[in-house]
N, C-alpha and C. Protein backbone atom coordinates (compact mmCIF):
# COMPACT_ATOMS: atom_id res chain seq x y z
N UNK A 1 0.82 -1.19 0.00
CA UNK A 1 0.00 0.00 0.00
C UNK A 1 0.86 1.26 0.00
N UNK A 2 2.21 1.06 0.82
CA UNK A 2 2.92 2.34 0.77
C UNK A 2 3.44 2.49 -0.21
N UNK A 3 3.87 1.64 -1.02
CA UNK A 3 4.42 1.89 -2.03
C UNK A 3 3.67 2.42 -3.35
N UNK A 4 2.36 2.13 -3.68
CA UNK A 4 1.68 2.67 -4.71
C UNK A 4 1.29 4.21 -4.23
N UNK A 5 1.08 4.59 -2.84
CA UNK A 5 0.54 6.20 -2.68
C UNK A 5 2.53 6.69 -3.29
N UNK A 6 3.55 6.23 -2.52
CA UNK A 6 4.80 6.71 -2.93
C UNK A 6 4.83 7.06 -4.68
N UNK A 7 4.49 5.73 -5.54
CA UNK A 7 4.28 5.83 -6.70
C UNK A 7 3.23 7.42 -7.44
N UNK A 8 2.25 7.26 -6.63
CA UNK A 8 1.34 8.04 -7.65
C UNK A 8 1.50 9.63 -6.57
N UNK A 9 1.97 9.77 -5.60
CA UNK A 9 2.51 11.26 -4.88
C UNK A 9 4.11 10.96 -5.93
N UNK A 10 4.89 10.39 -6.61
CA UNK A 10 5.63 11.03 -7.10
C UNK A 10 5.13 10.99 -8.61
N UNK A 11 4.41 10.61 -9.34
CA UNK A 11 3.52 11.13 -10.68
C UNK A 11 3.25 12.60 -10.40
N UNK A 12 2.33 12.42 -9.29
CA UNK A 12 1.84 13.52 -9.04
C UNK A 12 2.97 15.38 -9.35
N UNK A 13 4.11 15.00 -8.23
CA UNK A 13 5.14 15.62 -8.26
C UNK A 13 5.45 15.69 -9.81
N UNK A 14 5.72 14.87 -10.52
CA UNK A 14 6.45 15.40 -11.96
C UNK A 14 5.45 15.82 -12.85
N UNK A 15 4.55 15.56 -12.59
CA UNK A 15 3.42 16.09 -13.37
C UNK A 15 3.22 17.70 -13.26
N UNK A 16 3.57 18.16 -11.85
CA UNK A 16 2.87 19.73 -11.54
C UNK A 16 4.63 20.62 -11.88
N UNK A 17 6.06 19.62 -11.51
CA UNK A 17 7.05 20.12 -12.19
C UNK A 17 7.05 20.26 -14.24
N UNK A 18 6.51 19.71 -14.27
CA UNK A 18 6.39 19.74 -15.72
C UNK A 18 5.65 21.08 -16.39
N UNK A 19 4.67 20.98 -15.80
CA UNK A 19 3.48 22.10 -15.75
C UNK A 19 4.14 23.30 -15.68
N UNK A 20 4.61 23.55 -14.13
CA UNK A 20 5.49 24.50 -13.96
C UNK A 20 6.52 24.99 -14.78
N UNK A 21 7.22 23.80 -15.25
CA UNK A 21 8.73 24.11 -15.78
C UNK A 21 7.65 24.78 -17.09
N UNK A 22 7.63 24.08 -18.02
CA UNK A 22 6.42 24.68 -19.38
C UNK A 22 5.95 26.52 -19.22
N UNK A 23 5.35 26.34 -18.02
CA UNK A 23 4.75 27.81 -17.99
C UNK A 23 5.85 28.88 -17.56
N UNK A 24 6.81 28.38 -16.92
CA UNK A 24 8.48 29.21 -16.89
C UNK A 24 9.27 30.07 -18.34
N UNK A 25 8.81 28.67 -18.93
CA UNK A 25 9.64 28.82 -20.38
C UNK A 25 8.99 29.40 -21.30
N UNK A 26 7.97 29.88 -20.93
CA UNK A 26 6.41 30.71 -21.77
C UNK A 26 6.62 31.46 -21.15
N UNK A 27 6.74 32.05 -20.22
CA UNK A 27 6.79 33.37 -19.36
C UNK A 27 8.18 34.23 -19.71
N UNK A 28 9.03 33.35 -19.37
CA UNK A 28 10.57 33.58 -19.60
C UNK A 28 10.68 34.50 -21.13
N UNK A 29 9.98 33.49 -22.29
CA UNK A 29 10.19 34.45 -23.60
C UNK A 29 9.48 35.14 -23.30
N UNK A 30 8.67 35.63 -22.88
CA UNK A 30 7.64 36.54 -22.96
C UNK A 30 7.92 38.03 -22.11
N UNK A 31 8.84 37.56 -20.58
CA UNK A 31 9.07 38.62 -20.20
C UNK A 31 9.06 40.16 -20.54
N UNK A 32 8.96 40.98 -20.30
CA UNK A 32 9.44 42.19 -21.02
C UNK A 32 9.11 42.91 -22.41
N UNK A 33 8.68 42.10 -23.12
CA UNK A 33 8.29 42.16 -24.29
C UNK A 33 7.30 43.02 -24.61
N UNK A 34 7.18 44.12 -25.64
CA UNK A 34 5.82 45.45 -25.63
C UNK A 34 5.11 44.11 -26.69
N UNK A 35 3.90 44.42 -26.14
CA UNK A 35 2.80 43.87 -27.40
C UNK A 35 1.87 44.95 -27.07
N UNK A 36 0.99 44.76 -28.33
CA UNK A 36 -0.26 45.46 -28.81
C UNK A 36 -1.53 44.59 -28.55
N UNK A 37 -2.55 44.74 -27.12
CA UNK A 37 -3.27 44.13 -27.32
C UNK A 37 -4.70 44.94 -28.02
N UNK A 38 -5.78 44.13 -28.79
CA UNK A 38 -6.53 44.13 -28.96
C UNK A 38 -7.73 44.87 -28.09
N UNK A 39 -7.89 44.50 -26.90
CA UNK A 39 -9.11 46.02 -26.49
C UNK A 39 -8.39 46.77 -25.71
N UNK A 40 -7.08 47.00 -25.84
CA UNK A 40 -6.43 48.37 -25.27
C UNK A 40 -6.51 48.84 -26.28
N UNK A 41 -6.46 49.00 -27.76
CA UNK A 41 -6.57 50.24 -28.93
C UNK A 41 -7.17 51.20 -28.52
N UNK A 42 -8.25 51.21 -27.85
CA UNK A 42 -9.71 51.79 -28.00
C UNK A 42 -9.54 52.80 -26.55
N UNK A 43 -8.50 52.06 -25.61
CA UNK A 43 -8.77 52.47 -24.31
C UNK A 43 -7.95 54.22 -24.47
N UNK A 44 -8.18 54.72 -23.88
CA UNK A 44 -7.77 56.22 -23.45
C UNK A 44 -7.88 56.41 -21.83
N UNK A 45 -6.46 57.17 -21.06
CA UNK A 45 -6.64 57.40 -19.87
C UNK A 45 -5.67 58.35 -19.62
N UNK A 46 -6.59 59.41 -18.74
CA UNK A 46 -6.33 60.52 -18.63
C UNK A 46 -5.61 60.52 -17.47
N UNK A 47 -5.32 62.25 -16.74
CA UNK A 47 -4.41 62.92 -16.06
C UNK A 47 -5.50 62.36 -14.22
N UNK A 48 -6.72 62.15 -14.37
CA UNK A 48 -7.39 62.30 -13.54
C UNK A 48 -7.62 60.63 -13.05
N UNK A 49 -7.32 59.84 -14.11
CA UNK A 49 -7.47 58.01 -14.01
C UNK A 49 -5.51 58.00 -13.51
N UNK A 50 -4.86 58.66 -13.56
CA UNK A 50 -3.61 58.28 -13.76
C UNK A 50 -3.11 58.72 -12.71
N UNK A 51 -3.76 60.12 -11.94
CA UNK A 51 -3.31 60.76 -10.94
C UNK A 51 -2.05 61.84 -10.83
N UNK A 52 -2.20 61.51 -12.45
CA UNK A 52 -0.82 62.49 -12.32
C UNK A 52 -0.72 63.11 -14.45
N UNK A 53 -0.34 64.15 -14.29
CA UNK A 53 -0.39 64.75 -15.59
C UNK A 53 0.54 64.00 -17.01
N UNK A 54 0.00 64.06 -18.19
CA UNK A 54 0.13 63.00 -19.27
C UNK A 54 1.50 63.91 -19.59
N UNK A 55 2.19 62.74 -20.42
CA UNK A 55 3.55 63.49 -21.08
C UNK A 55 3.32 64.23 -22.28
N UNK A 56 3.53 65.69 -22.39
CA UNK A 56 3.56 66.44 -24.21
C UNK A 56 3.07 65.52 -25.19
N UNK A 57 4.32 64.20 -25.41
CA UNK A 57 4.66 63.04 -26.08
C UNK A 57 4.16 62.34 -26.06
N UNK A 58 4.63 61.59 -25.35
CA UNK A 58 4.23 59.82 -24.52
C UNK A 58 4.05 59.84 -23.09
N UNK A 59 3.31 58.86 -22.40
CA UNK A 59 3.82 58.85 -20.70
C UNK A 59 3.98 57.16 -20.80
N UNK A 60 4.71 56.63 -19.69
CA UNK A 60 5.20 55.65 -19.69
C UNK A 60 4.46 55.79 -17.83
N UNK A 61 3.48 54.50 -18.27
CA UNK A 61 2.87 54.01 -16.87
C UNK A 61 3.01 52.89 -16.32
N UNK A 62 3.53 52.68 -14.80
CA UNK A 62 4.30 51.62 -14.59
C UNK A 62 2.78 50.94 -12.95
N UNK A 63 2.93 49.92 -13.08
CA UNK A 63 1.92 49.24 -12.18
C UNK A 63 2.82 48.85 -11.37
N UNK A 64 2.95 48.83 -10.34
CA UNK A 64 4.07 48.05 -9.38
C UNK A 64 3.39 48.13 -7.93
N UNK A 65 3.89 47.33 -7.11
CA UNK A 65 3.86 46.88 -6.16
C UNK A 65 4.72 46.53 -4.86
N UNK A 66 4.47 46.80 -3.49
CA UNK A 66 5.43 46.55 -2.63
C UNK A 66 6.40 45.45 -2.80
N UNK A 67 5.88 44.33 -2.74
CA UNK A 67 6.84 43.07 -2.65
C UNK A 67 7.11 42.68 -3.83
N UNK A 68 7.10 43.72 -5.06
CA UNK A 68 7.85 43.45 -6.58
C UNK A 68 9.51 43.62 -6.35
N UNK A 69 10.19 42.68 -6.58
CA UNK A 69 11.61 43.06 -6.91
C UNK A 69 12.11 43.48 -8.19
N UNK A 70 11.48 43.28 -9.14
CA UNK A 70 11.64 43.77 -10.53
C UNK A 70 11.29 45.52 -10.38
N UNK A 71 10.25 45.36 -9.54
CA UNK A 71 9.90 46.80 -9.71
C UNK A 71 10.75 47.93 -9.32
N UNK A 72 12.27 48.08 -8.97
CA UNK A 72 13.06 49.15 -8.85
C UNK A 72 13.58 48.98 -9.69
N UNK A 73 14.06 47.98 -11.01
CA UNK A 73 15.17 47.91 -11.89
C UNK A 73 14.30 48.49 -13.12
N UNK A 74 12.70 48.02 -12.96
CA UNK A 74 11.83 48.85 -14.22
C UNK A 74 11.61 50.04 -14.20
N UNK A 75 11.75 50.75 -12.49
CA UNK A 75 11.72 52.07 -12.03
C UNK A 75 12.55 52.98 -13.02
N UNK A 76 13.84 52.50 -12.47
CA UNK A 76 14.85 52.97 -13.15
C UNK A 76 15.11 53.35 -14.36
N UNK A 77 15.09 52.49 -15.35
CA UNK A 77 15.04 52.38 -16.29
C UNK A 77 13.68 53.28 -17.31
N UNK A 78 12.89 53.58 -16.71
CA UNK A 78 11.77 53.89 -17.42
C UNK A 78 12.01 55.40 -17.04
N UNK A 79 12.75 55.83 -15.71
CA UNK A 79 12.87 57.42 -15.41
C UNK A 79 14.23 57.72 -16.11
N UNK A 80 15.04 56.71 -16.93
CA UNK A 80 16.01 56.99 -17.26
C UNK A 80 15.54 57.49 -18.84
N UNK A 81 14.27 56.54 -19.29
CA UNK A 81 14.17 56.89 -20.72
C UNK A 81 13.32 58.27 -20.91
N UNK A 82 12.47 58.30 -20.04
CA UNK A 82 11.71 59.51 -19.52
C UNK A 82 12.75 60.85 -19.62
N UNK A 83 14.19 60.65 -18.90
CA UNK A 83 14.91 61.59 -18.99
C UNK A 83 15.52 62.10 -20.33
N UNK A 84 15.28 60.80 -21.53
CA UNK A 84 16.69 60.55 -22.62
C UNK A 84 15.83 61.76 -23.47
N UNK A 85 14.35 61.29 -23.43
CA UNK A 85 13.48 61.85 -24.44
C UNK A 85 12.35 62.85 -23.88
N UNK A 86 12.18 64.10 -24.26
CA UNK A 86 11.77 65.09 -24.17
C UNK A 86 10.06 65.21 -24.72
N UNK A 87 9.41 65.50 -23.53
CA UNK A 87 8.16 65.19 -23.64
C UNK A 87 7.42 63.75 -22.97
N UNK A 88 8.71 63.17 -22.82
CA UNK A 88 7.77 62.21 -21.63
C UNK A 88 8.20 61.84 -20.65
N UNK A 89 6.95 61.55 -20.01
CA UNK A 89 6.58 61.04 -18.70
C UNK A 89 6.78 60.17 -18.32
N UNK A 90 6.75 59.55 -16.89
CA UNK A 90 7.02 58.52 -16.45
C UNK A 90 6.15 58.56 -14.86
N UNK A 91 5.14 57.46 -14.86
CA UNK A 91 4.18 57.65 -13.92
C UNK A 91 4.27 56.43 -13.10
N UNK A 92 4.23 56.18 -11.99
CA UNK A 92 4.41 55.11 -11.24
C UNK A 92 2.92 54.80 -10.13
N UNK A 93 2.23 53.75 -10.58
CA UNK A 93 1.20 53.76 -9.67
C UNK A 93 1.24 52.35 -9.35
N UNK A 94 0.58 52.30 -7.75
CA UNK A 94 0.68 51.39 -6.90
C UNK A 94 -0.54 50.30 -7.01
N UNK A 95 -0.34 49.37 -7.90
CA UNK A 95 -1.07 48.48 -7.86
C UNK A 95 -2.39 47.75 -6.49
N UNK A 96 -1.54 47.61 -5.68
CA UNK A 96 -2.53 47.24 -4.58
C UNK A 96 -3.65 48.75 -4.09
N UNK A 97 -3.15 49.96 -3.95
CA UNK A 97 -3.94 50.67 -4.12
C UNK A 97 -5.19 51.46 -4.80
N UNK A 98 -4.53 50.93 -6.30
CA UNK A 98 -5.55 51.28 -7.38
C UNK A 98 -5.98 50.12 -8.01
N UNK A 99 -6.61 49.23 -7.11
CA UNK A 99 -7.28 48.12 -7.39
C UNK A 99 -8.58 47.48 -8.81
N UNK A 100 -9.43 48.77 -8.66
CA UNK A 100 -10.32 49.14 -9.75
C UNK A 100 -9.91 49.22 -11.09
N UNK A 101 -8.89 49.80 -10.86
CA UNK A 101 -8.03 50.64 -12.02
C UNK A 101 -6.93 49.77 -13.08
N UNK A 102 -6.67 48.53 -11.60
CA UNK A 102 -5.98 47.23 -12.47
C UNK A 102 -6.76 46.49 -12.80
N UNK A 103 -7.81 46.16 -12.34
CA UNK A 103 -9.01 45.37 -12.66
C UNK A 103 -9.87 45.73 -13.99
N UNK A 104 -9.87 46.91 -14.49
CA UNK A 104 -10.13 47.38 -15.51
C UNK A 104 -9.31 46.77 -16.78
N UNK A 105 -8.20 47.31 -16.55
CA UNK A 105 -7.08 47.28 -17.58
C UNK A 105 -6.23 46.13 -17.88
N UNK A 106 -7.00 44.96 -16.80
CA UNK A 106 -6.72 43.33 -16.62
C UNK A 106 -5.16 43.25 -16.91
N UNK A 107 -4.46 43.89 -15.28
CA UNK A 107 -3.19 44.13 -15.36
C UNK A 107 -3.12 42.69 -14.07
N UNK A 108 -2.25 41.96 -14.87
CA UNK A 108 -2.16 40.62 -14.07
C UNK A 108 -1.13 40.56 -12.82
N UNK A 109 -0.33 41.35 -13.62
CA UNK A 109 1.18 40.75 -12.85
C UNK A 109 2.18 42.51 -12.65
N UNK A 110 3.17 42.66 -11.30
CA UNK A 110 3.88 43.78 -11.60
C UNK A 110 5.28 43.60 -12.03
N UNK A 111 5.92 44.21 -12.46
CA UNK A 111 5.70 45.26 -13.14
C UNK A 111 4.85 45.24 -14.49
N UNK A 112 4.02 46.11 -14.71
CA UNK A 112 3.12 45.79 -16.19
C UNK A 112 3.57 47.68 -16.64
N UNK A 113 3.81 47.83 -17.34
CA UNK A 113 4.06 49.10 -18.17
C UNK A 113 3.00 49.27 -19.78
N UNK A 114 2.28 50.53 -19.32
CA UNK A 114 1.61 50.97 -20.53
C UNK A 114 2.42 51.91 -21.30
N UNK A 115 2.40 51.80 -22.51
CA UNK A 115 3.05 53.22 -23.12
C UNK A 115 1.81 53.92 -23.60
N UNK A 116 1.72 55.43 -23.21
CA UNK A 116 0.56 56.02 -23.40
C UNK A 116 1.17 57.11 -24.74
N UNK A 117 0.06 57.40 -25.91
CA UNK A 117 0.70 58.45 -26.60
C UNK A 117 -0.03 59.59 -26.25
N UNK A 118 0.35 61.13 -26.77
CA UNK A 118 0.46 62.14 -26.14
C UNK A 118 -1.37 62.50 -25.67
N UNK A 119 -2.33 61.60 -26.76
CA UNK A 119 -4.30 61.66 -25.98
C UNK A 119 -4.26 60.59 -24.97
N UNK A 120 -3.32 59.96 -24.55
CA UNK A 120 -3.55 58.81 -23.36
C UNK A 120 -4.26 57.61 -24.17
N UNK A 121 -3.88 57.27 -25.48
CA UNK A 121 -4.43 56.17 -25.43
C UNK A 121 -3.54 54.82 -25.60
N UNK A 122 -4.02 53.26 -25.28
CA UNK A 122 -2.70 53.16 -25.09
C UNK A 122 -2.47 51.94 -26.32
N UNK A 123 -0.69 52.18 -26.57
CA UNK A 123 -0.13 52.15 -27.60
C UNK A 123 0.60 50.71 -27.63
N UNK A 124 1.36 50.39 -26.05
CA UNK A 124 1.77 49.66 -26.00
C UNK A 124 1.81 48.17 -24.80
N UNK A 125 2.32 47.65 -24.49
CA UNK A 125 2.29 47.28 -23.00
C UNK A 125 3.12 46.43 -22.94
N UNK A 126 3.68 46.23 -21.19
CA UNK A 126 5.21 45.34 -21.57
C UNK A 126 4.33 44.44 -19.88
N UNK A 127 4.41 43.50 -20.24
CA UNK A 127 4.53 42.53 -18.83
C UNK A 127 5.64 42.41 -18.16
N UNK A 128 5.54 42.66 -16.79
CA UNK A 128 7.53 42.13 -16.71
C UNK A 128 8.11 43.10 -16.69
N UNK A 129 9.67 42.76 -16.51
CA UNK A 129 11.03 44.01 -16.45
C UNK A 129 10.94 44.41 -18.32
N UNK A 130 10.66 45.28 -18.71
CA UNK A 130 11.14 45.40 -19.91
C UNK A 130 12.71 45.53 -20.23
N UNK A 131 13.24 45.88 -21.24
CA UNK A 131 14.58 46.23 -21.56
C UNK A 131 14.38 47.84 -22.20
N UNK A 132 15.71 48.22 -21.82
CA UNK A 132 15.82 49.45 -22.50
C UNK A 132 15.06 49.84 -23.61
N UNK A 133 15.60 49.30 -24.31
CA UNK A 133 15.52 49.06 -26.01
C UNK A 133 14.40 48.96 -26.33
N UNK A 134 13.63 47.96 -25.49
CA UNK A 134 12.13 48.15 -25.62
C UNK A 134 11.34 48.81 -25.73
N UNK A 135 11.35 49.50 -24.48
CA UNK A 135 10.77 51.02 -24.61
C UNK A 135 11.25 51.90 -25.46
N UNK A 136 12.28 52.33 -25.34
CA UNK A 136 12.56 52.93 -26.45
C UNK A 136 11.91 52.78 -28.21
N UNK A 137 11.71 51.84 -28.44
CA UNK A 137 11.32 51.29 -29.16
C UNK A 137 9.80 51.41 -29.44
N UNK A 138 9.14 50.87 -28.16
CA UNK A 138 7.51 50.89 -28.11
C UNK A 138 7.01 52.97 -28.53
N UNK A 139 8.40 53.38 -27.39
CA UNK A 139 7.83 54.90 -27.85
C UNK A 139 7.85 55.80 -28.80
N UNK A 140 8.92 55.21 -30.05
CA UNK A 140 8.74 54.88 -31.17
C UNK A 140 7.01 55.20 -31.50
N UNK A 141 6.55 54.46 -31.70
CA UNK A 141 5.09 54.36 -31.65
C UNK A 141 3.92 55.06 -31.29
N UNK A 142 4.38 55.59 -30.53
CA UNK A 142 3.40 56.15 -29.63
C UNK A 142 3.95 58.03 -29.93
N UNK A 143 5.07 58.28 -29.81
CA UNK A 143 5.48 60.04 -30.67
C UNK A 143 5.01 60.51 -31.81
């Protein structure tokens, strides 16, 4: 008897490592990456949803959270591009606080970054730490 629960608790085990490992390696490429979804085209958000005033340009809106560790290296980086290029913004709002507001915009995970163009609508979105280049890139798009 002990030996078949041993048997099927370790199925069990490689079965949910498998699972896991799979959804790692889907996440992993995916990290960081700007995509264009489908019912964000349409969306627009202003100085008054955002809490804070839109960029000339672009604004670059970052979702983050206390116990994000990604979220100081995306900090960074996004006030660095904010600085490179003239006319935008860089807005940082606190996920657990603006609860409604992520729930809307079916922001799953932090760091999530919108790229907004200069009417707030949005252009781009990065799940994850983005890369430089990325943004740079996404705002491309959105100027």
């Amino acid at each position: 008897m002990r030996a078949a629960g041993k048997r099927r608790r370790d199925s069990w085990c490689a079965a949910v490592l498998a699972v896991a490992g799979r959804t790692g390696c889907r996440t992993g490429r995916t990290n960081g990456r700007t995509k264009v979804r489908g019912r964000d085209v349409e969306r627009r958000l202003g100085a008054t949803e955002l809490g804070a005033e839109l960029g000339e340009r672009a604004t670059l809106v970052q979702f983050s959270s206390a116990f994000c560790r990604p979220c100081g290296a995306t900090r960074r980086t996004l006030a660095q591009v904010a600085d490179m290029v003239d006319g935008v913004a860089h807005v940082e709002i606190d996920a657990e606080e603006r609860l409604s507001l992520v729930r809307e915009l079916d922001i799953l995970r932090t760091p999530t970054v919108l790229v907004l163009d200069a009417g707030g609508r949005i252009v781009r979105r990065a799940s994850g730490q983005p890369r430089k280049a990325d943004v740079i890139a996404a705002l491309g798009e959105a100027v």
